[in-house]
N, C-alpha and C. Protein backbone atom coordinates (compact mmCIF):
# COMPACT_ATOMS: atom_id res chain seq x y z
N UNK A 1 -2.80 1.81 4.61
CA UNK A 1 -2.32 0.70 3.81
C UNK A 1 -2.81 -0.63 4.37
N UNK A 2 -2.64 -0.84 5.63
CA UNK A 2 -3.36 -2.00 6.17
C UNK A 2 -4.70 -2.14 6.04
N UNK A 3 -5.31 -0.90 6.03
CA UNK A 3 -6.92 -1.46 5.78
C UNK A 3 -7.29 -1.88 4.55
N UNK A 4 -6.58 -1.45 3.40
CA UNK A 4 -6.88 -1.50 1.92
C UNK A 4 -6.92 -3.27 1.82
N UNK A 5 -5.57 -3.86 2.29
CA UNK A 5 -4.94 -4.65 2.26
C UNK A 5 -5.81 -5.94 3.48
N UNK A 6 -6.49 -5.53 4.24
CA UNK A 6 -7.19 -6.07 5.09
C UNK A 6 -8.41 -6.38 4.26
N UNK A 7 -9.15 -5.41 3.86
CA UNK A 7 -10.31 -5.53 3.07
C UNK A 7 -10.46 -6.39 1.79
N UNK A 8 -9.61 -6.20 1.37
CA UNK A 8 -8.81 -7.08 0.43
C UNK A 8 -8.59 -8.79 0.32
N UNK A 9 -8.39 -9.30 2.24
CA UNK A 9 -7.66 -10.43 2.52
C UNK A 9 -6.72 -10.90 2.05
N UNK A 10 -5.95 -9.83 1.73
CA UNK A 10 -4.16 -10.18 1.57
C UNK A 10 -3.46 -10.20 2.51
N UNK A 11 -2.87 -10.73 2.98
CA UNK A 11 -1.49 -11.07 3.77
C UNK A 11 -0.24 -9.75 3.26
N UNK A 12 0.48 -9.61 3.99
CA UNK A 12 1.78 -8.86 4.18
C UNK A 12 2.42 -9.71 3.60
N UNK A 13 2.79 -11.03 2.81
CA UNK A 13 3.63 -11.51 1.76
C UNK A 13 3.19 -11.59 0.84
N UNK A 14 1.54 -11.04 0.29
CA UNK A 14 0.69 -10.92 -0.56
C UNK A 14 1.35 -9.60 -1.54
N UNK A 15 1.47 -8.74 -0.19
CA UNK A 15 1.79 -7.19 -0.54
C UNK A 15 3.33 -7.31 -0.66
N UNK A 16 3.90 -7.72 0.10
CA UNK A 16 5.79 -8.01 -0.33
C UNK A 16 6.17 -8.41 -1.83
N UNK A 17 4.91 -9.69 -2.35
CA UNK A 17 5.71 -9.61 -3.64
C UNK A 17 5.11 -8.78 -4.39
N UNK A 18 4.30 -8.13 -4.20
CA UNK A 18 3.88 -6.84 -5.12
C UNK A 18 5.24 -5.72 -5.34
N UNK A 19 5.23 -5.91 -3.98
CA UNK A 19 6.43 -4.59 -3.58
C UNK A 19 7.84 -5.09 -4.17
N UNK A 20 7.84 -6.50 -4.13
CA UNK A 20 9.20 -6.87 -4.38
C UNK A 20 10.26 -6.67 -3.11
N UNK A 21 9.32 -6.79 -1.82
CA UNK A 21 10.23 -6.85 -0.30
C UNK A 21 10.07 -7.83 0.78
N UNK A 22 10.20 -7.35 1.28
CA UNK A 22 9.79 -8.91 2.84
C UNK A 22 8.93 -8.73 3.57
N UNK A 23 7.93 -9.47 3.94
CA UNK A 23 7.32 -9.61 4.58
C UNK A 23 7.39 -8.47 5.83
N UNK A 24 8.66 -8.37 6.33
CA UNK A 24 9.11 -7.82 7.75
C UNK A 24 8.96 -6.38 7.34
N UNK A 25 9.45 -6.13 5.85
CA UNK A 25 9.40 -4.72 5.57
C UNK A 25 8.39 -4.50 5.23
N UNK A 26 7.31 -5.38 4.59
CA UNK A 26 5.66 -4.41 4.58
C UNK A 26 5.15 -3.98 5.75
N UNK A 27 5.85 -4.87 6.99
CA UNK A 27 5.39 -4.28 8.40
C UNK A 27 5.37 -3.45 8.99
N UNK A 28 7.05 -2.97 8.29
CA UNK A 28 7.29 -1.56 8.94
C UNK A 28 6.65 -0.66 8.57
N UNK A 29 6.51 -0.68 7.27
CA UNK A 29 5.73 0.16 5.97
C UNK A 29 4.01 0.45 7.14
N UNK A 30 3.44 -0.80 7.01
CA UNK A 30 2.09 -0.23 8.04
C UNK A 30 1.99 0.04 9.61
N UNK A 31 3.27 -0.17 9.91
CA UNK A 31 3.29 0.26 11.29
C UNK A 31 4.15 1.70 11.73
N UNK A 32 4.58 2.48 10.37
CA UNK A 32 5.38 3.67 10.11
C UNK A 32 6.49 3.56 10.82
N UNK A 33 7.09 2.24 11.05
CA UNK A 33 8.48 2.16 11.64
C UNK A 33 9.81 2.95 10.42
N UNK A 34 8.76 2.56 9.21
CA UNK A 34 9.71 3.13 7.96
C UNK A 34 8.59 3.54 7.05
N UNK A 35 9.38 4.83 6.10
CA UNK A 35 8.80 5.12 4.97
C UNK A 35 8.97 4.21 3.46
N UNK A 36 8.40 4.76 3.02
CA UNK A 36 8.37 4.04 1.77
C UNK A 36 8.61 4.77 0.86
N UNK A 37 9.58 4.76 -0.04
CA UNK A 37 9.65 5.27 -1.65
C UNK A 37 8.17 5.30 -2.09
N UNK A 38 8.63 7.19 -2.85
CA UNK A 38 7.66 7.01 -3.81
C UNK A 38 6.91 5.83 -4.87
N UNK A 39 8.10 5.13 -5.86
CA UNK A 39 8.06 4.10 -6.44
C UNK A 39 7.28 2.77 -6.00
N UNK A 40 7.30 2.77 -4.39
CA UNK A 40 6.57 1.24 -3.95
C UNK A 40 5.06 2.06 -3.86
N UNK A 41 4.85 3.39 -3.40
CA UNK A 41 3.40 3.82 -3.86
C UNK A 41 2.86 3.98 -4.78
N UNK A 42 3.52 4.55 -5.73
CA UNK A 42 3.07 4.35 -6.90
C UNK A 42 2.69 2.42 -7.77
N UNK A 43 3.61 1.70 -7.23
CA UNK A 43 3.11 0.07 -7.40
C UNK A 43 1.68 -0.27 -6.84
N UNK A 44 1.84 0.36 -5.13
CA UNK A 44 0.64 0.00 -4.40
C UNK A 44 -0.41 0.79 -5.31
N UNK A 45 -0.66 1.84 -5.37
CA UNK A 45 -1.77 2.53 -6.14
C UNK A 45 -2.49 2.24 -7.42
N UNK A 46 -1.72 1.50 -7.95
CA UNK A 46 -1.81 0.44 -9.02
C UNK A 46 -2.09 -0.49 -9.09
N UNK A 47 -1.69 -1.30 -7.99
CA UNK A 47 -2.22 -2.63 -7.83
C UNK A 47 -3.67 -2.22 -7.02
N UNK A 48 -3.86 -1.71 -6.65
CA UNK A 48 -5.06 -1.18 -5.37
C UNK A 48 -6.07 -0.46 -6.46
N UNK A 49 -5.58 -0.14 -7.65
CA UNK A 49 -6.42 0.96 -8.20
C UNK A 49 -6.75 2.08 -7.76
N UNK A 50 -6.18 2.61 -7.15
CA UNK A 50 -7.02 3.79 -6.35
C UNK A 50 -5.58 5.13 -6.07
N UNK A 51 -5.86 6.40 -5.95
CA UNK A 51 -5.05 7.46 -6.24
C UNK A 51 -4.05 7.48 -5.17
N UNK A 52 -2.88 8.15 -5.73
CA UNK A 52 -1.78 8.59 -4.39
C UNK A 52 -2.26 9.29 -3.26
N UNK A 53 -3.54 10.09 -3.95
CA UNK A 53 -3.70 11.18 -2.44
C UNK A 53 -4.49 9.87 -1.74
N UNK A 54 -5.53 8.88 -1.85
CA UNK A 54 -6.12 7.98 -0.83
C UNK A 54 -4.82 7.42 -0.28
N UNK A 55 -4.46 6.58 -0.70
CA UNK A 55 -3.34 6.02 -0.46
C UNK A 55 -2.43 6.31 1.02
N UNK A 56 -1.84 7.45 0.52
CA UNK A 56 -1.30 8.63 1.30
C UNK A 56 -1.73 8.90 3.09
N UNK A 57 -3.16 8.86 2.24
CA UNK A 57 -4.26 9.39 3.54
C UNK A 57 -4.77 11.18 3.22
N UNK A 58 -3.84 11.78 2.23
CA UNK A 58 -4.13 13.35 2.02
C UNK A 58 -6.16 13.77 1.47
N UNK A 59 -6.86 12.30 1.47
CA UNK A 59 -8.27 12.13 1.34
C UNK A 59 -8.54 10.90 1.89
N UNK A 60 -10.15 10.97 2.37
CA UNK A 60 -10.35 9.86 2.80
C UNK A 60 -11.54 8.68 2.07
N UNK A 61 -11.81 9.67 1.04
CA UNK A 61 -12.84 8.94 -0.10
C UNK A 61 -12.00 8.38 -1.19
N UNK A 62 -11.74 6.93 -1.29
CA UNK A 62 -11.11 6.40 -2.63
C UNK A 62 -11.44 7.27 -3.79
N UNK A 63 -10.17 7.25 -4.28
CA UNK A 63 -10.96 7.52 -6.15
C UNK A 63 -9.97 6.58 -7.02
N UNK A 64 -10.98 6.01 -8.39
CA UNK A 64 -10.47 4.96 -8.60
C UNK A 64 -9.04 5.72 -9.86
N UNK A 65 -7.98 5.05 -10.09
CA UNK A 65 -6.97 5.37 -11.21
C UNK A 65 -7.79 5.34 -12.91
N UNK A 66 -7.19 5.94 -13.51
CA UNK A 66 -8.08 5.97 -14.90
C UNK A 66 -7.37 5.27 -15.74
């Protein structure tokens, strides 16, 4: 999630109001202090364009959403 989001040049309050959370909690989110609802992946994957399994990490080649 951080690299998407790195590559990107978004900020962690970039991605909060996507998510609709705080700043502090996208942190935890990329530092796996906490999980994340399905629902905020499915937002990220959407906004990112790109599938649950990249996302995830369950692949490591993007594929884009249709």
């Amino acid at each position: 999630m951080k690299d998407l989001r790195e590559d990107r040049d978004l900020s962690q309050e970039d991605i909060a109001k996507v998510l609709q959370t705080t700043q502090e909690q996208v942190s935890k989110y990329e530092t796996g202090r906490q999980m994340m609802g399905i629902d905020k992946y499915v937002k990220l994957a959407k906004y990112y364009n790109v599938s649950l399994d990249y996302l995830t990490g369950l692949i490591d080649t993007p594929r884009k959403l249709h």
